[in-house]
Protein backbone atom coordinates (compact mmCIF):
# COMPACT_ATOMS: atom_id res chain seq x y z
CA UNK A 1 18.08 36.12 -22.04
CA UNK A 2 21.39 37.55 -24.12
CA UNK A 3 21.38 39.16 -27.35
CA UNK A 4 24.30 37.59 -29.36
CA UNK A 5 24.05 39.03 -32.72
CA UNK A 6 22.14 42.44 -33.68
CA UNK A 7 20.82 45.27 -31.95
CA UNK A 8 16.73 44.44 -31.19
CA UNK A 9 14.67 47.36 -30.08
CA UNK A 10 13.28 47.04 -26.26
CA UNK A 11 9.90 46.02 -28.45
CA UNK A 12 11.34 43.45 -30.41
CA UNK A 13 12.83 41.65 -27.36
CA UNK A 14 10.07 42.06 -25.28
CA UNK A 15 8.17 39.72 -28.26
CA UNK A 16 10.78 37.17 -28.34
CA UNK A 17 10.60 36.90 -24.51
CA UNK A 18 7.07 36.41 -24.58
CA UNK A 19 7.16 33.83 -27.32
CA UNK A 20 9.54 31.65 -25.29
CA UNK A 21 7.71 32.04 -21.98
CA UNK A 22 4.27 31.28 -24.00
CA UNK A 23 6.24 28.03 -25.02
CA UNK A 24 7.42 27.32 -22.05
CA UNK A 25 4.61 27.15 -20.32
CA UNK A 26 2.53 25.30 -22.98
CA UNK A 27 5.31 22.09 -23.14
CA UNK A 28 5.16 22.95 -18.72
CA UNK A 29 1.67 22.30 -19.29
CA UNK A 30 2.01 18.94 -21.02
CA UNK A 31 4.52 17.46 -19.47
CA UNK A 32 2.55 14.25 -17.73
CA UNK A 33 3.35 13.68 -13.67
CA UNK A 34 5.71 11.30 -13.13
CA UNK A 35 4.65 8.28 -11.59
CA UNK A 36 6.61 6.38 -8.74
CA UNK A 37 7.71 2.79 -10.19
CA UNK A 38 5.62 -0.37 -9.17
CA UNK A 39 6.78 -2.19 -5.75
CA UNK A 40 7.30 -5.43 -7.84
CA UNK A 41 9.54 -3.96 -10.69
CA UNK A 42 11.73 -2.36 -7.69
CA UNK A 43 15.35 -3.93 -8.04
CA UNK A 44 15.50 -4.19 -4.41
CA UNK A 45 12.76 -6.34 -3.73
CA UNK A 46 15.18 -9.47 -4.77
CA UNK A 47 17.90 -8.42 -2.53
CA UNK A 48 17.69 -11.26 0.83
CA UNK A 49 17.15 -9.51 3.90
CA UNK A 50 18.58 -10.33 7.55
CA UNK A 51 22.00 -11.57 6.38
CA UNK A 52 23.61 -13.18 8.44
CA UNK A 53 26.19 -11.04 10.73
CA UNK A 54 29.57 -10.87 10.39
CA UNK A 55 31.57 -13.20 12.64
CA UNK A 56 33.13 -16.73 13.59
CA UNK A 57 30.51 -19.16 11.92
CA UNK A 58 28.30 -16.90 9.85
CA UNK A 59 29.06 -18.28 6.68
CA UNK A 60 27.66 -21.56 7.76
CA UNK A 61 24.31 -19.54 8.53
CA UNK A 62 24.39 -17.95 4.69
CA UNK A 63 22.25 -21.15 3.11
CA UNK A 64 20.15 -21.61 5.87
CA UNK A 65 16.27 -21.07 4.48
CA UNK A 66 14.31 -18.03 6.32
C-alpha cells in the first residue's frame, strides 16, 4: 500500500489497511469455486479423431466412415 496524497498517522493507515484486508477477504469468501465445463459442451469433442496420415493416397481415406 502507497500513500499518494497527505500525510496519515501510523494509526490512520493501519485502519485503512485493515478495512481493505477485511474486504478482501469477505468478497475471497464469496467468490463461488469454479466449476470445470461439461464433457459435452467441450469444443473438442466435435473435432474427428484418427485422421488419416499424411502421404500418397490419404486424401482418398479422408471420407471413409470410422
Amino acid at each position: 500500500m502507497r500513500v499518494v496524497r497527505g500525510d496519515p498517522t501510523p494509526e490512520e493507515l493501519a485502519a485503512a489497511l485493515a478495512v481493505v484486508r477485511a474486504r478482501a477477504a469477505a468478497v475471497a469468501e464469496e467468490a463461488p469455486e469454479r466449476q470445470a465445463p461439461a464433457a459435452w459442451s467441450d469444443p473438442a469433442r466435435t473435432v474427428p479423431r484418427g485422421l488419416p496420415a499424411p502421404g500418397p493416397g490419404a486424401w482418398r481415406a479422408t471420407f471413409w466412415p470410422r
